[in-house]
PDB file of N, CA and C in Angstrom:
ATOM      1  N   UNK A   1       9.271  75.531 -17.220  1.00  0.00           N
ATOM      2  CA  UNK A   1       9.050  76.920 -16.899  1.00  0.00           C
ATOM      3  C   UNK A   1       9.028  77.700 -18.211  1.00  0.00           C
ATOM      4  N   UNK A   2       8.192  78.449 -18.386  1.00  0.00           N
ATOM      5  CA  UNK A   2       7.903  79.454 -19.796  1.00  0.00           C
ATOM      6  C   UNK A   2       8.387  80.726 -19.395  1.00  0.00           C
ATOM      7  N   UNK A   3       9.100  81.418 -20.690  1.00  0.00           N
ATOM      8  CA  UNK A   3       9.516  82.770 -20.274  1.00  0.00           C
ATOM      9  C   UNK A   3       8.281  83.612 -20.190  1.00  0.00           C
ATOM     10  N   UNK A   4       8.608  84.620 -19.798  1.00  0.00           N
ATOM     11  CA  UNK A   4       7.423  86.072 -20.033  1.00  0.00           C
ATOM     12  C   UNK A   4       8.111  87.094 -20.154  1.00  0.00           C
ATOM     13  N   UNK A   5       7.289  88.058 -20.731  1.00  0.00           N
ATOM     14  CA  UNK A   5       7.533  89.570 -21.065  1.00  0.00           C
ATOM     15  C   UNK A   5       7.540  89.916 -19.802  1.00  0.00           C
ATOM     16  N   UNK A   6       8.529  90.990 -19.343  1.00  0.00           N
ATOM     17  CA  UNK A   6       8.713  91.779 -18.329  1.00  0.00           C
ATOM     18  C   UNK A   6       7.588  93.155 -18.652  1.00  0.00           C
ATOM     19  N   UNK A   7       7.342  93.180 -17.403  1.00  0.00           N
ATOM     20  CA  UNK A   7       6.270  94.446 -17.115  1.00  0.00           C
ATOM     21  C   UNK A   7       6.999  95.544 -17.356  1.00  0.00           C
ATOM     22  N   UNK A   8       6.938  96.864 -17.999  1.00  0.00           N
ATOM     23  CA  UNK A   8       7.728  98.035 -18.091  1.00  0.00           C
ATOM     24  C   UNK A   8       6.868  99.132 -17.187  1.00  0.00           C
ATOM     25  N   UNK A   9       6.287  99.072 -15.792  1.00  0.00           N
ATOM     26  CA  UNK A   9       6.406  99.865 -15.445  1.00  0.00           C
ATOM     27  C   UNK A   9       6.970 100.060 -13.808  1.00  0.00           C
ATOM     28  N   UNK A  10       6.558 101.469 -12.724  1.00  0.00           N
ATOM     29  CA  UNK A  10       7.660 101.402 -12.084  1.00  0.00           C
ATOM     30  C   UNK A  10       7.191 100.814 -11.108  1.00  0.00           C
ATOM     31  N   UNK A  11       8.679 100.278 -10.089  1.00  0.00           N
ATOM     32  CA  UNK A  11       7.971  99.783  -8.864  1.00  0.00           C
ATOM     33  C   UNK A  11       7.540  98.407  -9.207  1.00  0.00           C
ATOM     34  N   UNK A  12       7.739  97.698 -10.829  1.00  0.00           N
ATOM     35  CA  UNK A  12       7.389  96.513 -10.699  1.00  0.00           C
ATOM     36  C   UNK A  12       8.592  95.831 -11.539  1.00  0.00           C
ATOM     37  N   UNK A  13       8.417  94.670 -10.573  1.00  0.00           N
ATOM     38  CA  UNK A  13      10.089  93.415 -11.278  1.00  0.00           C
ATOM     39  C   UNK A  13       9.287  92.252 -11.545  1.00  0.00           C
ATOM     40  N   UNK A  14      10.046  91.823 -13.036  1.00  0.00           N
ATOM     41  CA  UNK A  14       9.757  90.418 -13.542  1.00  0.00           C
ATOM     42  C   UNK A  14      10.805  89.682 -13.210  1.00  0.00           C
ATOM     43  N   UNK A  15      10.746  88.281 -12.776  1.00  0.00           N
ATOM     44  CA  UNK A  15      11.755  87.481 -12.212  1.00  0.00           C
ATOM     45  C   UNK A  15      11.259  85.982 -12.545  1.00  0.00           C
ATOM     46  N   UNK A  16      11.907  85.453 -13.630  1.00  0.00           N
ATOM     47  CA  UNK A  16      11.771  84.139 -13.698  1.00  0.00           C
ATOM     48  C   UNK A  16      12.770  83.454 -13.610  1.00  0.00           C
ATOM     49  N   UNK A  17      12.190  82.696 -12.591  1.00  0.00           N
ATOM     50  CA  UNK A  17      12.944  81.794 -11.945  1.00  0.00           C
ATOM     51  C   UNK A  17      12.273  80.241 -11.216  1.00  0.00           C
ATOM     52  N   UNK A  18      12.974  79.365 -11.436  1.00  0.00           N
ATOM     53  CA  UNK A  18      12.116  77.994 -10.674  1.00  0.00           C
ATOM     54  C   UNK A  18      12.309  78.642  -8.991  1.00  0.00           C
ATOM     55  N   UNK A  19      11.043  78.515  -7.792  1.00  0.00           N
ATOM     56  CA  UNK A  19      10.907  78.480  -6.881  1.00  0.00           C
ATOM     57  C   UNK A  19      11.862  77.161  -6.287  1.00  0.00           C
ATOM     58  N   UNK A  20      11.903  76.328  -6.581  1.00  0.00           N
ATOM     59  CA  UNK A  20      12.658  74.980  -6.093  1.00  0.00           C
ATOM     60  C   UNK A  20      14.449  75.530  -6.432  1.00  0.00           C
ATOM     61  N   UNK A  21      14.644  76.316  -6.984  1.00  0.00           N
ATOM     62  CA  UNK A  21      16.227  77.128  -6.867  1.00  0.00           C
ATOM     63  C   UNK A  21      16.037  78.082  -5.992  1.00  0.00           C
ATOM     64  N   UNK A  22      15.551  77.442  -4.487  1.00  0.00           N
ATOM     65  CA  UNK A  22      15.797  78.847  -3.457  1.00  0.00           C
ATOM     66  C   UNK A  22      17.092  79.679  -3.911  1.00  0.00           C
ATOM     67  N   UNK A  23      18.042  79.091  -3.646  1.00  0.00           N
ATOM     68  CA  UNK A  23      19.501  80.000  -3.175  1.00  0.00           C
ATOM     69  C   UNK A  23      19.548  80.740  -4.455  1.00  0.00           C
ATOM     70  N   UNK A  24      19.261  80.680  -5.293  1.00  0.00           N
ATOM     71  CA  UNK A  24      19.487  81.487  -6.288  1.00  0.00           C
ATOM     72  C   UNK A  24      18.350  82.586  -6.820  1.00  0.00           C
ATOM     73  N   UNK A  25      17.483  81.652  -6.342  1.00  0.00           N
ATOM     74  CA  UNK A  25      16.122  82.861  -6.256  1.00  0.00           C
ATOM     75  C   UNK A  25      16.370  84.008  -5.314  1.00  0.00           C
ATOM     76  N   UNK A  26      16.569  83.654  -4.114  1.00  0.00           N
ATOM     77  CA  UNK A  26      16.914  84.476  -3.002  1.00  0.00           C
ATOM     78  C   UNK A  26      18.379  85.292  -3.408  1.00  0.00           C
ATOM     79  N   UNK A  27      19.248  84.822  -3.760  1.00  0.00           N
ATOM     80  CA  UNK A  27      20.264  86.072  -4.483  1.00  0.00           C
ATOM     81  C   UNK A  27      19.799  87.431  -5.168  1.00  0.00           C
ATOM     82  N   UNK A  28      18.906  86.643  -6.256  1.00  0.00           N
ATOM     83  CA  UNK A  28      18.091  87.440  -7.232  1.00  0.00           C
ATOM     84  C   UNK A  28      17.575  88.167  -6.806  1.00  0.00           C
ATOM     85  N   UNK A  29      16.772  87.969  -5.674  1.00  0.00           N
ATOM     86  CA  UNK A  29      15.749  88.433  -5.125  1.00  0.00           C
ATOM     87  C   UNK A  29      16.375  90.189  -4.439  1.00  0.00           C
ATOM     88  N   UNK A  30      17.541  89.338  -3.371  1.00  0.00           N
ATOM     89  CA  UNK A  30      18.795  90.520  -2.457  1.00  0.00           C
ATOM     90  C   UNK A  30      19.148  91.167  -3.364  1.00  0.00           C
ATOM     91  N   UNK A  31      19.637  90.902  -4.558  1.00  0.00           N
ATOM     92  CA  UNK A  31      20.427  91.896  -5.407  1.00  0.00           C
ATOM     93  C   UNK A  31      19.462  93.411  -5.918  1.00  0.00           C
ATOM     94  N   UNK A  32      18.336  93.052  -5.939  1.00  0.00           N
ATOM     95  CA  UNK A  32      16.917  93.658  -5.870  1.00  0.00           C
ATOM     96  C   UNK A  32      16.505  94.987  -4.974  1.00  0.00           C
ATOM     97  N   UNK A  33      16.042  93.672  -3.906  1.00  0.00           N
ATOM     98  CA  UNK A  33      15.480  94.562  -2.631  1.00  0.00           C
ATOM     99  C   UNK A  33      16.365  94.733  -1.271  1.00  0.00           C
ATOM    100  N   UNK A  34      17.618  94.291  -1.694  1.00  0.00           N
ATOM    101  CA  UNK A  34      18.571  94.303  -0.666  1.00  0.00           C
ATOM    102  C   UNK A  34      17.672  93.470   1.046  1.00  0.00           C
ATOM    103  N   UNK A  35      17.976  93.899   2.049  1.00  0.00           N
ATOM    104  CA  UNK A  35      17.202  93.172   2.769  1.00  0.00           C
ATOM    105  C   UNK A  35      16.027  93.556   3.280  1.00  0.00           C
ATOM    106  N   UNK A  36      15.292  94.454   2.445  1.00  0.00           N
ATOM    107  CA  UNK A  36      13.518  95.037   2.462  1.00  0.00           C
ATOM    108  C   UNK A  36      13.113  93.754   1.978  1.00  0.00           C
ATOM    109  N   UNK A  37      11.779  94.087   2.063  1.00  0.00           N
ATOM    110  CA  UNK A  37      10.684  92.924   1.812  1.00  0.00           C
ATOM    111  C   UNK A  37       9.398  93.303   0.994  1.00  0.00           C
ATOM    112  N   UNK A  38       8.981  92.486  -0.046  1.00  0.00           N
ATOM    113  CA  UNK A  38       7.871  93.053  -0.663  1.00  0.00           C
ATOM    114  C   UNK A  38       6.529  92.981   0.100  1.00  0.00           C
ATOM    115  N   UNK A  39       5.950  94.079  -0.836  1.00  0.00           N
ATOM    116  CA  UNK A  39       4.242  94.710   0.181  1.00  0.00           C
ATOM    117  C   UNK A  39       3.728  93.583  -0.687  1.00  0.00           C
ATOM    118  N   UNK A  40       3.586  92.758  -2.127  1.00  0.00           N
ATOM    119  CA  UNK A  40       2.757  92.234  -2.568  1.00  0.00           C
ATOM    120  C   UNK A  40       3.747  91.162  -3.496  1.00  0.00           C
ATOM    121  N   UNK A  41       3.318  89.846  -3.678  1.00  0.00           N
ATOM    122  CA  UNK A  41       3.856  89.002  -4.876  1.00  0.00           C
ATOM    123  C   UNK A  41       2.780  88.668  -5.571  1.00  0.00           C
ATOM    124  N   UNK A  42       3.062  88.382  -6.610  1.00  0.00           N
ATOM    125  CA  UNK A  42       2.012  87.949  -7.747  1.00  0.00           C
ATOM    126  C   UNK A  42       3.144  86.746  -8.311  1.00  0.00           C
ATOM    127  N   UNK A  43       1.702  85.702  -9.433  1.00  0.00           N
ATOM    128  CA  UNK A  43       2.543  84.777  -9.655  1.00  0.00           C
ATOM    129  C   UNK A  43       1.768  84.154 -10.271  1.00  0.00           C
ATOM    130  N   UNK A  44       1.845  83.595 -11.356  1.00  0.00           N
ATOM    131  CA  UNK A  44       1.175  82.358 -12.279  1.00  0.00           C
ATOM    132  C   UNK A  44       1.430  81.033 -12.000  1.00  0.00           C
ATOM    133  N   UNK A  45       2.557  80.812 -10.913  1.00  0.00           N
ATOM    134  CA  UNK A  45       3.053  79.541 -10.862  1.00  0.00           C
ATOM    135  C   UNK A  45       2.220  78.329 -10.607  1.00  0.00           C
ATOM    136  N   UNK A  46       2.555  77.059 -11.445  1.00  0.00           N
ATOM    137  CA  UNK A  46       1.073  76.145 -11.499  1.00  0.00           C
ATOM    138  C   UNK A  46       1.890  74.894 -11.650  1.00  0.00           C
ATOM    139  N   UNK A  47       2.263  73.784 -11.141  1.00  0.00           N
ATOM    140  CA  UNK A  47       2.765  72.905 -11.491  1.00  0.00           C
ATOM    141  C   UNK A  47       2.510  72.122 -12.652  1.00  0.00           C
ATOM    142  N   UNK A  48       3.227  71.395 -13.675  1.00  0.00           N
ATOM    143  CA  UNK A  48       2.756  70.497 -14.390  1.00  0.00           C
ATOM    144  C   UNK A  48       2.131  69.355 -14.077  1.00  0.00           C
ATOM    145  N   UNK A  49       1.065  69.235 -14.890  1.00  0.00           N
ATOM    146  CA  UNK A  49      -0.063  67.934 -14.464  1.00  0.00           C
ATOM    147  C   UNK A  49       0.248  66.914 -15.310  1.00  0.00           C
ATOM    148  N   UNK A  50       0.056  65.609 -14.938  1.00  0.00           N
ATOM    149  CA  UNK A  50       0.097  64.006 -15.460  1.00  0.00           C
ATOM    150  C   UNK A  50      -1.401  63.671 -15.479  1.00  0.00           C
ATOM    151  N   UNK A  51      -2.117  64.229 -15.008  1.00  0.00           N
ATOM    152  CA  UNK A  51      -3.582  63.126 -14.929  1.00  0.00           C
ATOM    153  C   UNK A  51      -3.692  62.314 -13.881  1.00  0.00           C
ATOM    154  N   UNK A  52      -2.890  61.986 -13.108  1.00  0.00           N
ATOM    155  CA  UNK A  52      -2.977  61.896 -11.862  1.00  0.00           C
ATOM    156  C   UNK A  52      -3.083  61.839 -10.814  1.00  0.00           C
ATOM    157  N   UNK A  53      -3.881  61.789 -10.355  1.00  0.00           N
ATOM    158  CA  UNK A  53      -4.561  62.498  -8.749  1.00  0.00           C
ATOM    159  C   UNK A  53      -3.226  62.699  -7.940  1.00  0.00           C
ATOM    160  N   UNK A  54      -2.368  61.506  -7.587  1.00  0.00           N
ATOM    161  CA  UNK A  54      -1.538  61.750  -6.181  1.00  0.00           C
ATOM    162  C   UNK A  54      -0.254  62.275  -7.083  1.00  0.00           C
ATOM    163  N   UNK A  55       0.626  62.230  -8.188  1.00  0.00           N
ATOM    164  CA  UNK A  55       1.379  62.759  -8.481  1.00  0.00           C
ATOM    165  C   UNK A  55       1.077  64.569  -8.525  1.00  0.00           C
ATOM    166  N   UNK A  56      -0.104  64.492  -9.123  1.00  0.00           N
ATOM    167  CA  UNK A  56      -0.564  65.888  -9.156  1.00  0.00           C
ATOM    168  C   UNK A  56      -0.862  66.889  -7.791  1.00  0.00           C
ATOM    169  N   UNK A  57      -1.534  65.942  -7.262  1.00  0.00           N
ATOM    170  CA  UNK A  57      -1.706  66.629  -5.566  1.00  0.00           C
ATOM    171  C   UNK A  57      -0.416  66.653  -5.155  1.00  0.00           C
ATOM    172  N   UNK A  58       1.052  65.649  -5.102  1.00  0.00           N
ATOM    173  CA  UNK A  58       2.009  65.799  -4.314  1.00  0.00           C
ATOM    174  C   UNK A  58       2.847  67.364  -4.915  1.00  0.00           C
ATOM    175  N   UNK A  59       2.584  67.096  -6.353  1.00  0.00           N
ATOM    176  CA  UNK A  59       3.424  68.155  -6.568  1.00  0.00           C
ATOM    177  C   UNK A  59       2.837  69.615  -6.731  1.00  0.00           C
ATOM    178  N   UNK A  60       1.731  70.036  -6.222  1.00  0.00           N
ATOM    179  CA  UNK A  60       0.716  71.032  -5.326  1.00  0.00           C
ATOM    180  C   UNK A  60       1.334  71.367  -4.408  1.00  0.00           C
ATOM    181  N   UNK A  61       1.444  70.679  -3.570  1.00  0.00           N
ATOM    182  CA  UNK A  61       1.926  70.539  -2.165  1.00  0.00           C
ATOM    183  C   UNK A  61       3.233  70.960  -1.866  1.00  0.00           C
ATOM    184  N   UNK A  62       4.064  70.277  -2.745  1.00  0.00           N
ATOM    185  CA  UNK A  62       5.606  70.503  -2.857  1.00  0.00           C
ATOM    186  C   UNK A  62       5.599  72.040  -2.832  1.00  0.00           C
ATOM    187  N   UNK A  63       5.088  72.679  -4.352  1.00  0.00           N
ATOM    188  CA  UNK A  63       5.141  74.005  -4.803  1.00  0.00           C
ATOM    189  C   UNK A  63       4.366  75.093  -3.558  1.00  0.00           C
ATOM    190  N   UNK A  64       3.622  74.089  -3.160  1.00  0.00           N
ATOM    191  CA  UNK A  64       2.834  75.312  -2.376  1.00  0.00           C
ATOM    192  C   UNK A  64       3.996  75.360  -0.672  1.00  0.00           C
ATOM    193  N   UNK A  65       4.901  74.339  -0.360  1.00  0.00           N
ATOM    194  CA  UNK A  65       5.181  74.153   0.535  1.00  0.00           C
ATOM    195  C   UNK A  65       7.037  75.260   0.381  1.00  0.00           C
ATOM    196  N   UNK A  66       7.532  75.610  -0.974  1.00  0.00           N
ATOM    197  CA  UNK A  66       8.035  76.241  -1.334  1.00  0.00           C
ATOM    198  C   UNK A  66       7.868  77.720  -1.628  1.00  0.00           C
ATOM    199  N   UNK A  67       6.523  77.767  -1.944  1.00  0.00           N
ATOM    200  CA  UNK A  67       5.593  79.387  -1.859  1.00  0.00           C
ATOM    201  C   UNK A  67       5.774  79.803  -0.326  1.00  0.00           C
ATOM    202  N   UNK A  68       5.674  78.727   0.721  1.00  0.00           N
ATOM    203  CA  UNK A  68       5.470  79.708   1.785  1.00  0.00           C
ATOM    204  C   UNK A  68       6.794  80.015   2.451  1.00  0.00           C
ATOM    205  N   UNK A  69       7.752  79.285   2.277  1.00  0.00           N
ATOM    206  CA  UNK A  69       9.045  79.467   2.728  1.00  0.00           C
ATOM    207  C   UNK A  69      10.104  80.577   1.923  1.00  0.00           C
ATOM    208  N   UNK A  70       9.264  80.992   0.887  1.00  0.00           N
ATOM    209  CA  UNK A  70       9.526  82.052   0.062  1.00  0.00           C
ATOM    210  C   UNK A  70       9.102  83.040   0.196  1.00  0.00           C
ATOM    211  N   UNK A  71       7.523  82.967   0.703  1.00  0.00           N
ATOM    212  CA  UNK A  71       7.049  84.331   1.528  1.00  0.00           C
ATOM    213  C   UNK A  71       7.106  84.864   2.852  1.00  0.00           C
ATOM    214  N   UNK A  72       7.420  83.745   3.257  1.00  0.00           N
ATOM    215  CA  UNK A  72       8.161  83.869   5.149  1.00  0.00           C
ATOM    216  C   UNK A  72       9.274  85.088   4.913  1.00  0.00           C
ATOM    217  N   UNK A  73      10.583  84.959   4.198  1.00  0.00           N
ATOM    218  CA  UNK A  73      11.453  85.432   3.808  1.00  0.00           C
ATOM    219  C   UNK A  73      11.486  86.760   3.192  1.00  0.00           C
ATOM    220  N   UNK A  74      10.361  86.699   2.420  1.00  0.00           N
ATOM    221  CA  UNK A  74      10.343  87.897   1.391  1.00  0.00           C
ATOM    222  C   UNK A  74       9.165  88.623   1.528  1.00  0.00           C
ATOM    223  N   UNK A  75       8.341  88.330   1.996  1.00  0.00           N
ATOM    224  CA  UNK A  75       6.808  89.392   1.996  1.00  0.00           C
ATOM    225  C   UNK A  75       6.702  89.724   3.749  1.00  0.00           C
ATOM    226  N   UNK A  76       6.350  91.200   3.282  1.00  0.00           N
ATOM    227  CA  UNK A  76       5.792  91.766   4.619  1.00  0.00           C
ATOM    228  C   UNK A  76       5.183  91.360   5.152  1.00  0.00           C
ATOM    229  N   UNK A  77       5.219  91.210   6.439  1.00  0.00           N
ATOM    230  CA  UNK A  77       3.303  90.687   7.359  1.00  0.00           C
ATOM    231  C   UNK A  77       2.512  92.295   7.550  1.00  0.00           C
ATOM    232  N   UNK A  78       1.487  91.722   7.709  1.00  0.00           N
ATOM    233  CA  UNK A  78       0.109  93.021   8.266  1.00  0.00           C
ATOM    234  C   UNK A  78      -1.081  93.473   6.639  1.00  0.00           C
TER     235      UNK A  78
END
């Protein structure tokens, strides 16, 4: 995971953190937005590649199967 510069303006949070540390993401997250939910996420997140087809596809899958159980939780519907 690579750091980044935090955005300085309002209404927007930088949060790095591994997705695969739910419980601690989700702390991070509450300490935040208490129990509201965001209108939008953004995200660069990209797994590391081997060259691989099935290591690479599994760990797609993994990350993407962690994206949605993260947005179930945390992003608005509609």
């Amino acid at each position: 995971m690579k750091e980044c510069k935090p955005f300085s303006y309002p209404n927007v949070t930088t949060i790095v953190q591994s997705i695969f540390n739910y419980d601690e993401l989700s702390k991070e997250v509450i300490q935040i937005i208490g129990n509201d939910q965001f209108d939008v996420i953004t995200s660069d997140i990209a797994p590391n590649t081997t060259g691989r087809f099935d290591v690479d596809q599994y760990a797609s899958v993994e990350l993407n199967i962690e994206i949605c159980k993260f947005s179930d939780r945390f992003l608005k519907t509609g």
